[in-house]
C-alpha atoms as a PDB file:
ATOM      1  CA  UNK A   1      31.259  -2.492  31.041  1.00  0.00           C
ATOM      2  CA  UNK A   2      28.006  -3.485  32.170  1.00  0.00           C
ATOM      3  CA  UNK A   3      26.075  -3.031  28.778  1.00  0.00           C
ATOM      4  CA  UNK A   4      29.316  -4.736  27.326  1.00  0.00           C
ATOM      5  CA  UNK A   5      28.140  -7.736  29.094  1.00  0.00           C
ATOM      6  CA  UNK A   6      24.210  -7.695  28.984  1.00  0.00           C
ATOM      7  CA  UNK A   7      25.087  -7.797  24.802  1.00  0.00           C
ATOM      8  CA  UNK A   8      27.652 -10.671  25.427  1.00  0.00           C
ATOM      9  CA  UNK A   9      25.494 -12.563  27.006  1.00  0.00           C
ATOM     10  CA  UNK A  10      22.676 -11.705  24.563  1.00  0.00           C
ATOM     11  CA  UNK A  11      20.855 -10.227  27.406  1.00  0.00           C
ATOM     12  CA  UNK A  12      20.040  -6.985  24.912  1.00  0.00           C
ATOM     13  CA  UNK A  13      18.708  -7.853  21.647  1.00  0.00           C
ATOM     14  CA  UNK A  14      17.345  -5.929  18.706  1.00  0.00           C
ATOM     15  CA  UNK A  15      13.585  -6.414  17.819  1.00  0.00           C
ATOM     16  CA  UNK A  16      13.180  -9.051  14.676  1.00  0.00           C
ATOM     17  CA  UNK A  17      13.133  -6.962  11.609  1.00  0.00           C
ATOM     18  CA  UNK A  18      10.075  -6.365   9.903  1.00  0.00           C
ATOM     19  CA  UNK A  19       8.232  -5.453   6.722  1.00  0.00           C
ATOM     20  CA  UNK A  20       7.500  -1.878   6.507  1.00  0.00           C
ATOM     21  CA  UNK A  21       5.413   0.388   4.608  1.00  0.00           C
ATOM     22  CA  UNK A  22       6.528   4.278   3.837  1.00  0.00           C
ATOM     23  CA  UNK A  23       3.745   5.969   2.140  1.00  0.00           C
ATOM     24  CA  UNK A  24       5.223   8.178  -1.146  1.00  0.00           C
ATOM     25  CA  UNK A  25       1.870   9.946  -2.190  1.00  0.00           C
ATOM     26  CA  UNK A  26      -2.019   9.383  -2.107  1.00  0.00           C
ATOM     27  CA  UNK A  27      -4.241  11.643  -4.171  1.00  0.00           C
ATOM     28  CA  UNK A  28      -7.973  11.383  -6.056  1.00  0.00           C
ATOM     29  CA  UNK A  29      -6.203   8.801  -9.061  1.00  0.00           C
ATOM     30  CA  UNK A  30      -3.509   6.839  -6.969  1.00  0.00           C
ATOM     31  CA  UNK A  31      -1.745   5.854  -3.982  1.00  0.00           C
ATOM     32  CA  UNK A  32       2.235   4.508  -3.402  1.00  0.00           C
ATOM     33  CA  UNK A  33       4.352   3.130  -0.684  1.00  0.00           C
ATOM     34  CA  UNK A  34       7.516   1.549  -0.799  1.00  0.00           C
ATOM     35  CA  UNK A  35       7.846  -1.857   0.725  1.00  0.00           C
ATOM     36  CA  UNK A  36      11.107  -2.418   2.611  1.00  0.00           C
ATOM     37  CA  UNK A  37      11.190  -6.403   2.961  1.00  0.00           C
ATOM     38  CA  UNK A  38      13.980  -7.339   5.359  1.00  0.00           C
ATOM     39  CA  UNK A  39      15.221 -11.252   5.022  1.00  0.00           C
ATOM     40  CA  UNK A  40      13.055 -13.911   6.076  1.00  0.00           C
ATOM     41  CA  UNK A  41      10.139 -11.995   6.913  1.00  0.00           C
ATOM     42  CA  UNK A  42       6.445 -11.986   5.512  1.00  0.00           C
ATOM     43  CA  UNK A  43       3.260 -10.158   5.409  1.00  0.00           C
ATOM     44  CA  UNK A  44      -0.107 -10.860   6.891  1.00  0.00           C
ATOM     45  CA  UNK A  45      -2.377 -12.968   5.046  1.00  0.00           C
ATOM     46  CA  UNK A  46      -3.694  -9.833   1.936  1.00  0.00           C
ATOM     47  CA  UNK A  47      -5.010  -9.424  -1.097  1.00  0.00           C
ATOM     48  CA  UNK A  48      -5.181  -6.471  -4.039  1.00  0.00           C
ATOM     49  CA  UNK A  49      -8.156  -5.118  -5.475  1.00  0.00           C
ATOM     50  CA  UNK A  50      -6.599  -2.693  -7.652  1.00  0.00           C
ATOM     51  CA  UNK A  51      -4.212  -2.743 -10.620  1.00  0.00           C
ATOM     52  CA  UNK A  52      -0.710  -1.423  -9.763  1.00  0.00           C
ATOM     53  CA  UNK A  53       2.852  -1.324 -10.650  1.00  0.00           C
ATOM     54  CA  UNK A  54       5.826  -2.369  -9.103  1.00  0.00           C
ATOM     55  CA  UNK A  55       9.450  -0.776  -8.968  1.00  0.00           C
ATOM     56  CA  UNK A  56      12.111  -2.906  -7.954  1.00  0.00           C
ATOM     57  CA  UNK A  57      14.092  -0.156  -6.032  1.00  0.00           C
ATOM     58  CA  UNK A  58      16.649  -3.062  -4.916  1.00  0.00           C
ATOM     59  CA  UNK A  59      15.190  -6.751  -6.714  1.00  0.00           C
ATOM     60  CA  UNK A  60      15.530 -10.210  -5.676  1.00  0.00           C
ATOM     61  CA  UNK A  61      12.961 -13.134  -5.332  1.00  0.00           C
ATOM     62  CA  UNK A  62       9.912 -12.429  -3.465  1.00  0.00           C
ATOM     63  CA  UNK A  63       8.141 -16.037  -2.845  1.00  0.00           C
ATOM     64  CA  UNK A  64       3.904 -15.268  -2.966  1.00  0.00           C
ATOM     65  CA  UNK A  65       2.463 -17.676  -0.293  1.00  0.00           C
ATOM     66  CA  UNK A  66      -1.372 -18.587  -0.739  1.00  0.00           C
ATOM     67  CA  UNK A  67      -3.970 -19.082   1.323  1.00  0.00           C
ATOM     68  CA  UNK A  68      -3.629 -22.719   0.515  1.00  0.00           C
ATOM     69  CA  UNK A  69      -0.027 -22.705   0.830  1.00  0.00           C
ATOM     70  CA  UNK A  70       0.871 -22.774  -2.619  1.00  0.00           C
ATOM     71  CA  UNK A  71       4.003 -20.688  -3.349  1.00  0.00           C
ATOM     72  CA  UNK A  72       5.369 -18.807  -6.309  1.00  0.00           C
ATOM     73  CA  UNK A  73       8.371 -17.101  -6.647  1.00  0.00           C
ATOM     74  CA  UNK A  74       8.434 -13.966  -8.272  1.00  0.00           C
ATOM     75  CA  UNK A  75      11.948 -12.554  -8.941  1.00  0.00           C
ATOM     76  CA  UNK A  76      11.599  -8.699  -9.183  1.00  0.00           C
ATOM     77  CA  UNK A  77      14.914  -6.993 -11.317  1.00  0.00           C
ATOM     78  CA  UNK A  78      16.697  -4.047  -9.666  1.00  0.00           C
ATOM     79  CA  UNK A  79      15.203  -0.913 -11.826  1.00  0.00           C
ATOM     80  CA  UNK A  80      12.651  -2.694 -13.354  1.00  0.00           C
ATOM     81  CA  UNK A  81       9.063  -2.324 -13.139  1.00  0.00           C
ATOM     82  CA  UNK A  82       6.226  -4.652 -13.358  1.00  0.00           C
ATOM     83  CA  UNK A  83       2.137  -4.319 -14.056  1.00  0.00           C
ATOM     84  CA  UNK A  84      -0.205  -6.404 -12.263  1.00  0.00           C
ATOM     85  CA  UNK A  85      -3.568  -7.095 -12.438  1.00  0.00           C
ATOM     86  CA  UNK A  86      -5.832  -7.345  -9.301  1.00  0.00           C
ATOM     87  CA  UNK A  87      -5.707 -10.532  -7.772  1.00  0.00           C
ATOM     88  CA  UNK A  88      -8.617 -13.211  -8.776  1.00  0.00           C
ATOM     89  CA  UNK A  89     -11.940 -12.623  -6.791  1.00  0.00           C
ATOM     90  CA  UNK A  90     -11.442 -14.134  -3.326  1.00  0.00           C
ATOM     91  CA  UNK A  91      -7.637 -15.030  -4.043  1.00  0.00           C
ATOM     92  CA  UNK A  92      -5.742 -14.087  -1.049  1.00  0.00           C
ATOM     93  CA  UNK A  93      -1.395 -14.239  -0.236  1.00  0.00           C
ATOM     94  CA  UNK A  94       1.567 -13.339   1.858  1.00  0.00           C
ATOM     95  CA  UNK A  95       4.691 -11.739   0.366  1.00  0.00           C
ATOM     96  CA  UNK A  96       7.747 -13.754   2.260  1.00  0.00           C
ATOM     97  CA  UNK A  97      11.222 -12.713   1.246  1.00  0.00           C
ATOM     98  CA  UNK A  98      13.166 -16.342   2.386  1.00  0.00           C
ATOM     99  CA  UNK A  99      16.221 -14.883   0.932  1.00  0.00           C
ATOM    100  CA  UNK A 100      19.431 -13.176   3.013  1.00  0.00           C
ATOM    101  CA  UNK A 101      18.885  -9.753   1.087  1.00  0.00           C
ATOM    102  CA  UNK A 102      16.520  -7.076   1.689  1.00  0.00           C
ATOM    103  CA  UNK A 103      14.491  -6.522  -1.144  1.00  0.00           C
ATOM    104  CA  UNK A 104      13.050  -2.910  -1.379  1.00  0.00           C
ATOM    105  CA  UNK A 105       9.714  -2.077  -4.304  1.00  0.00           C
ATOM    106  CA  UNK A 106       7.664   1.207  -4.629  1.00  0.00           C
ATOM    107  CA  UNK A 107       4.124   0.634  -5.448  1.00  0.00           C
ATOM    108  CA  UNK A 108       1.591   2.518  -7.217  1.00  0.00           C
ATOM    109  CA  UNK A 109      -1.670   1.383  -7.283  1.00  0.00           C
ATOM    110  CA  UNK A 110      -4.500   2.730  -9.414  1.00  0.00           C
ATOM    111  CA  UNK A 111      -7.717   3.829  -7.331  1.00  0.00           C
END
């Protein structure tokens, strides 16, 4: 009855959901994680070094914020997967998913 009440009264809240990172494998000639991207969360400021590729496990738009501001959606297809080049020499961006549905990628990046 009591905790009944404390939630009622939103006394007892869950923690804001967050981006997380599960690591997949890491060897000598590559590393992966999947990216779980919850709605309207982002990253830290970050940039990549390295070329990769992207599978969209489950797709949707992922909106690239720069350093400056400047943002670019990139819409990511469930079952697709992508090749990107390492970002520009001091380039820098956070990955903010500003939709209502979790968007989940596995990347492999080249070492």
């Amino acid at each position: 009855m009591i905790l009944r009440a404390l939630v009622v009264a939103g006394l007892l809240t869950q923690a804001p959901a967050q981006m997380t990172r599960l690591p997949q494998f890491e060897n000598d000639r590559a590393v992966s994680w999947k990216s779980v991207i919850p709605p309207h969360t982002e990253s830290t400021l970050h940039r990549h070094d390295r070329y990769r590729t992207i599978v969209a496990i489950v797709g949707g738009d992922l909106t690239l914020v720069g350093a400056d501001g400047k943002k670019t959606v990139v819409r990511y297809e469930t079952g697709k997967a992508y090749w990107q080049a390492p970002m520009p020499s001091g380039e820098m961006h956070k990955d903010a998913n500003e939709t209502g549905m979790t968007i989940e990628l596995v990347v492999i990046e080249v070492k």
